[in-house]
N, C-alpha and C. Protein backbone atom coordinates (compact mmCIF):
# COMPACT_ATOMS: atom_id res chain seq x y z
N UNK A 1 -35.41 -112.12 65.41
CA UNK A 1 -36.75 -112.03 64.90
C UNK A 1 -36.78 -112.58 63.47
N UNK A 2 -38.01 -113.36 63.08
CA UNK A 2 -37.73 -113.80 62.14
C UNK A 2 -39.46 -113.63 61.26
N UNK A 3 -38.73 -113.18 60.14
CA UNK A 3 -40.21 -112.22 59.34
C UNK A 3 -40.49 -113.05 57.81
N UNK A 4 -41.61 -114.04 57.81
CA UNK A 4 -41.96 -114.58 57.16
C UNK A 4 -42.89 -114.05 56.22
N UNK A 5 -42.69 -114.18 54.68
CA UNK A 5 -43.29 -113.94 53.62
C UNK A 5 -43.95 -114.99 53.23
N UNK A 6 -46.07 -114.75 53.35
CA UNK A 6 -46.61 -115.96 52.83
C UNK A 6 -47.39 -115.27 51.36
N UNK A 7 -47.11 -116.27 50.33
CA UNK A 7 -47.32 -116.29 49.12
C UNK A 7 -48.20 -117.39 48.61
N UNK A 8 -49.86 -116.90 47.84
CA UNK A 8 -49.94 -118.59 47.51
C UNK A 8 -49.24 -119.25 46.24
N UNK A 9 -49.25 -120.47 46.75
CA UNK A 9 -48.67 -121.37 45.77
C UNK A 9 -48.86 -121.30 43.96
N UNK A 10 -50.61 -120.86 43.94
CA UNK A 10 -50.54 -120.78 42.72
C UNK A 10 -51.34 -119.51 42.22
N UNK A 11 -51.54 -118.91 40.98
CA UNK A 11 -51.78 -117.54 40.86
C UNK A 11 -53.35 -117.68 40.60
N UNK A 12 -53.98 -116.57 40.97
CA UNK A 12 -55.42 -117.20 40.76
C UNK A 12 -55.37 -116.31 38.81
N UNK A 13 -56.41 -116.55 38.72
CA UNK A 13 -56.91 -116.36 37.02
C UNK A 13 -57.39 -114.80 37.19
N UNK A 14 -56.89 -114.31 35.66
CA UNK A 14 -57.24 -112.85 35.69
C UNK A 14 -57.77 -112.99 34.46
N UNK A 15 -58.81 -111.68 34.13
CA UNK A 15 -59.75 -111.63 33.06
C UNK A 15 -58.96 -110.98 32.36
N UNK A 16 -58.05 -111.11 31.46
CA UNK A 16 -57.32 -109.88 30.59
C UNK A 16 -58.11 -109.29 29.26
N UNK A 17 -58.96 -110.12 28.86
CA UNK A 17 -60.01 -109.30 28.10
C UNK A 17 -61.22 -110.36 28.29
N UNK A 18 -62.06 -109.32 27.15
CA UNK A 18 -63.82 -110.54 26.61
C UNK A 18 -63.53 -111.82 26.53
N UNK A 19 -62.70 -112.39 25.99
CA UNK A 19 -62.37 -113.98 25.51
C UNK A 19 -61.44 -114.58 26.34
N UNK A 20 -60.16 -113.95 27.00
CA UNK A 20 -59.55 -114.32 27.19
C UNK A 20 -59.05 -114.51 29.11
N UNK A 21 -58.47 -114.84 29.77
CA UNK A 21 -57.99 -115.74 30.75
C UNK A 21 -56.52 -115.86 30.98
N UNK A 22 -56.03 -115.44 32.13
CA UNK A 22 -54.27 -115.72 31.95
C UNK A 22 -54.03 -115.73 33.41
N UNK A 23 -52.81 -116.56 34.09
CA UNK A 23 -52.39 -117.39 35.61
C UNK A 23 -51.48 -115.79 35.34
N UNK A 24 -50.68 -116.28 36.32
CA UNK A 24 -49.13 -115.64 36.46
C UNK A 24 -48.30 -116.57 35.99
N UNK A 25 -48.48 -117.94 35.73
CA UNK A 25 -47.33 -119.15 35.22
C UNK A 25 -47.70 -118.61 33.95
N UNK A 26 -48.40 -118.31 33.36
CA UNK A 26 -48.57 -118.09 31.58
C UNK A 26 -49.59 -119.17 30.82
N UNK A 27 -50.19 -119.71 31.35
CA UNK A 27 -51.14 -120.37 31.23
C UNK A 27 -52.15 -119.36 30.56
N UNK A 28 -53.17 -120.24 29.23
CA UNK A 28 -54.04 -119.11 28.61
C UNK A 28 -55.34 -119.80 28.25
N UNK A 29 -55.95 -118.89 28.61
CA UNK A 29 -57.37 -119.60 28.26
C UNK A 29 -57.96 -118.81 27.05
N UNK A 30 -58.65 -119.13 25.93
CA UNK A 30 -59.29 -118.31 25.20
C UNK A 30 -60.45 -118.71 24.73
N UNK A 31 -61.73 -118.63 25.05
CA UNK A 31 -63.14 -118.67 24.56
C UNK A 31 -63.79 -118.23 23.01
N UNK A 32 -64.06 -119.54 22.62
CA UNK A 32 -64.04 -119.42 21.03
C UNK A 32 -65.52 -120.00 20.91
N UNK A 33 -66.12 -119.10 20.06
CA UNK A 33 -67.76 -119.51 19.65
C UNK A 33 -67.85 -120.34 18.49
N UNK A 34 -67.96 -121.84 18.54
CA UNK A 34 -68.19 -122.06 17.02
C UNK A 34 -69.45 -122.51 16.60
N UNK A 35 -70.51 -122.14 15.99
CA UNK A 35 -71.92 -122.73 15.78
C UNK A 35 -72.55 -122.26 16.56
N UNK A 36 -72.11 -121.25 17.37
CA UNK A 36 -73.35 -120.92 18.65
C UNK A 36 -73.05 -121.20 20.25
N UNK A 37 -72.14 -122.54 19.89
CA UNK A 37 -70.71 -123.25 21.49
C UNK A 37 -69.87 -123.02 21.33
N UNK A 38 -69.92 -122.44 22.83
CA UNK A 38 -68.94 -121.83 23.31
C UNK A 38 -67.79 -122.74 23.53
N UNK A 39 -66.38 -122.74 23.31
CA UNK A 39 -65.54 -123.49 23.60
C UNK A 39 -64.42 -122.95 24.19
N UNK A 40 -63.67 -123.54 25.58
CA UNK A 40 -62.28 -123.05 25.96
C UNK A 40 -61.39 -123.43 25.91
N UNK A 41 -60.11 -123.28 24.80
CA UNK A 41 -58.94 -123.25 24.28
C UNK A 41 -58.13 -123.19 25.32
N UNK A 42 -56.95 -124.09 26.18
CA UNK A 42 -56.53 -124.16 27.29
C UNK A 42 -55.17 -124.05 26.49
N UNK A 43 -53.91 -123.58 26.81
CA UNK A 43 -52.83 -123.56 26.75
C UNK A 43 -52.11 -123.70 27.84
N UNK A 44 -51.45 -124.35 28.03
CA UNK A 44 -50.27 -124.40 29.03
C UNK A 44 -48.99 -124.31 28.44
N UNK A 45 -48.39 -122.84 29.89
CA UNK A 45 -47.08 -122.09 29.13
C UNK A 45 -46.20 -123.00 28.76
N UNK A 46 -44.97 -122.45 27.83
CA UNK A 46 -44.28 -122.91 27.43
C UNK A 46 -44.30 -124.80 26.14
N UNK A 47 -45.82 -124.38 26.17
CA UNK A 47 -46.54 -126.10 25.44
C UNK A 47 -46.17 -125.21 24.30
N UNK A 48 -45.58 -126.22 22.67
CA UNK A 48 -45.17 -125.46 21.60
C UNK A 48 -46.72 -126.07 20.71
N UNK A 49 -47.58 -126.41 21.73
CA UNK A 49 -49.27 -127.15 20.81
C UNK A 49 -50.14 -126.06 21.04
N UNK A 50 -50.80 -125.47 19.78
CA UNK A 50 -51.89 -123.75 20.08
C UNK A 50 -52.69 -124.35 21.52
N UNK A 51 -53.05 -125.66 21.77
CA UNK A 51 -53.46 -125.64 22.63
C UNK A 51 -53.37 -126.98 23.44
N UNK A 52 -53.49 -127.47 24.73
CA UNK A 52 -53.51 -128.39 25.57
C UNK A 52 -55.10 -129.55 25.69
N UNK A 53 -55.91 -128.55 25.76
CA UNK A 53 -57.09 -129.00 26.15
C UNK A 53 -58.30 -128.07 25.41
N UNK A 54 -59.50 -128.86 25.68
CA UNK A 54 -60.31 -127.93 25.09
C UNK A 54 -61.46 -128.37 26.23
N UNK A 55 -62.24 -126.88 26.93
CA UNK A 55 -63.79 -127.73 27.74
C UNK A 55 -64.70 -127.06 26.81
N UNK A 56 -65.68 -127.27 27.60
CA UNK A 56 -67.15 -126.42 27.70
C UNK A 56 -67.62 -125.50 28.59
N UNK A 57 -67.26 -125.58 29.32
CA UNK A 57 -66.95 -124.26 30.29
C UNK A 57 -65.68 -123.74 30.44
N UNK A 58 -65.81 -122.37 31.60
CA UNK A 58 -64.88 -121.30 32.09
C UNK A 58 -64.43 -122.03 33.34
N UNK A 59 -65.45 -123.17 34.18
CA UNK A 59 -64.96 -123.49 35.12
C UNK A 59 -64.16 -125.01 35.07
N UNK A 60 -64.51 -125.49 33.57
CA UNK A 60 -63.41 -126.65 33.67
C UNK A 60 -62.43 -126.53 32.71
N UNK A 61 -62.48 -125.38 32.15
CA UNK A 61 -60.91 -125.38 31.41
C UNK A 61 -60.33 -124.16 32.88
N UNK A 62 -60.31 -123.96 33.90
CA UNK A 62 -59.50 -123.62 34.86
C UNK A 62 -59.19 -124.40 35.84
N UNK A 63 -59.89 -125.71 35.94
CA UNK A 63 -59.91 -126.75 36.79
C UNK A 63 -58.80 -128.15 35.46
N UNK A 64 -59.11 -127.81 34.29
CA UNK A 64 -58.02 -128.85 33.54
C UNK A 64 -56.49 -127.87 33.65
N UNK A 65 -56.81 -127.09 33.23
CA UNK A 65 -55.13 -126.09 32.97
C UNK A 65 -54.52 -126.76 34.50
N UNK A 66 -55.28 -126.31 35.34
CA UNK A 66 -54.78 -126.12 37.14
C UNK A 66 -53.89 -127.44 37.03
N UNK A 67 -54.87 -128.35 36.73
CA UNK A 67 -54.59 -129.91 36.91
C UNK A 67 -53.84 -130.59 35.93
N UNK A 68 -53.44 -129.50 34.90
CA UNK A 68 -52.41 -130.37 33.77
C UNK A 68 -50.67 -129.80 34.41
N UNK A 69 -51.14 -128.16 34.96
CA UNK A 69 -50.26 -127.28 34.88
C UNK A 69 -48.86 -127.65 36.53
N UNK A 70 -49.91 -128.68 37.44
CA UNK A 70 -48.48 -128.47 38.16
C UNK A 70 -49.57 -129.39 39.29
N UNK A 71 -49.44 -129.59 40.57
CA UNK A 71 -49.40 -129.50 41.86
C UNK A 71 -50.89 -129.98 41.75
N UNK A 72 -51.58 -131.26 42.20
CA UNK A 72 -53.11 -131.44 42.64
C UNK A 72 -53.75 -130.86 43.36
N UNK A 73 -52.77 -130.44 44.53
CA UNK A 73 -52.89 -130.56 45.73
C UNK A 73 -53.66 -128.62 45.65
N UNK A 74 -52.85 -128.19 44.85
CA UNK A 74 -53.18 -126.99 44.75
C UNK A 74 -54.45 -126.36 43.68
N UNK A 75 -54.76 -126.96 43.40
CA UNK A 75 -55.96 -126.80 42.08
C UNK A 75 -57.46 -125.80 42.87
N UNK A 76 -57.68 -126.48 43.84
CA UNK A 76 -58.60 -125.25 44.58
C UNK A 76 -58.06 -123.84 44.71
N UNK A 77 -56.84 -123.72 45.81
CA UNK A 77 -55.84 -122.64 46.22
C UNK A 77 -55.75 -121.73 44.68
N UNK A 78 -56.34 -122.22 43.75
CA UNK A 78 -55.95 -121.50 42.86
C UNK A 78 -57.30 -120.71 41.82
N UNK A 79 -58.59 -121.35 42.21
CA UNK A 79 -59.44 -120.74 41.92
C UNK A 79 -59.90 -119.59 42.82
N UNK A 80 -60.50 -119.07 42.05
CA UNK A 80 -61.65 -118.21 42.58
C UNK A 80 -62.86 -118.31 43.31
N UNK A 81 -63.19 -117.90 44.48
CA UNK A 81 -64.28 -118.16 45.33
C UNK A 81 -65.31 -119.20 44.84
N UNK A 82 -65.76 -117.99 43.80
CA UNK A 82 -67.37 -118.51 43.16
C UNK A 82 -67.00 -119.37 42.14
N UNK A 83 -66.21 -119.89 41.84
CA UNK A 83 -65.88 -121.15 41.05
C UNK A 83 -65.42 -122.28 41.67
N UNK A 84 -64.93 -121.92 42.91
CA UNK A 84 -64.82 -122.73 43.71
C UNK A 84 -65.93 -123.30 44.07
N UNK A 85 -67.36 -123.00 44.52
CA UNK A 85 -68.46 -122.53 45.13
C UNK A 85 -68.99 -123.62 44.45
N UNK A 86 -69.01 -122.90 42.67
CA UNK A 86 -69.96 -123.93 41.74
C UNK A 86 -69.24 -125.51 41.41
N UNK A 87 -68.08 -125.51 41.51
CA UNK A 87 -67.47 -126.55 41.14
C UNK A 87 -68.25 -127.59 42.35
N UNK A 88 -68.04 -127.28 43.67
CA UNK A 88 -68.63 -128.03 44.73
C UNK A 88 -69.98 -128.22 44.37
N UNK A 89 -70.68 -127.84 43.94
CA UNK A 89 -72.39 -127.99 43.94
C UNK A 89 -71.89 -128.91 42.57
N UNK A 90 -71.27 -128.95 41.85
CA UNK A 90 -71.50 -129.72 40.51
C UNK A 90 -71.46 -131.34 40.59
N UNK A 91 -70.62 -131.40 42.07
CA UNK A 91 -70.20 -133.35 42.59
C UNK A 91 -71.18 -133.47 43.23
């Protein structure tokens, strides 16, 4: 008998506080107001730069991190439903 463990490939995003955003790879997102815009501070783990990327949204600094951080193929598999949802209505 043979007993298979399925895992997904990539970790989806957790809210760890108000501002902030974090994978299971260590990937960090942090939401910074300057002038009134909103901006998201993308880090990718182990980068020795405060940051990688910067968007304008929550849904494309998790769609740049995804896509800087590893695997194309996996960049959906790794969101969240309803970001998934809006990203499709946005093309």
């Amino acid at each position: 008998m043979t007993i298979t463990i399925i895992t997904p490939l990539t970790p989806y995003w957790q809210h760890v506080h108000a501002d902030w955003w974090q994978d299971a790879q260590g990937n960090d997102i942090h939401r910074v107001e300057i002038d009134g815009d909103a901006l998201y501070h993308c880090h990718l783990a182990g980068s020795p730069l405060p940051w990688n990327a910067v968007a304008t949204s929550l849904t494309e600094a998790m769609a740049v991190c995804n896509r800087r951080a590893g695997d194309p193929e996996s960049r959906r598999r790794s969101m969240p439903r309803h970001v998934e949802q809006e990203m499709a209505r946005e093309v």
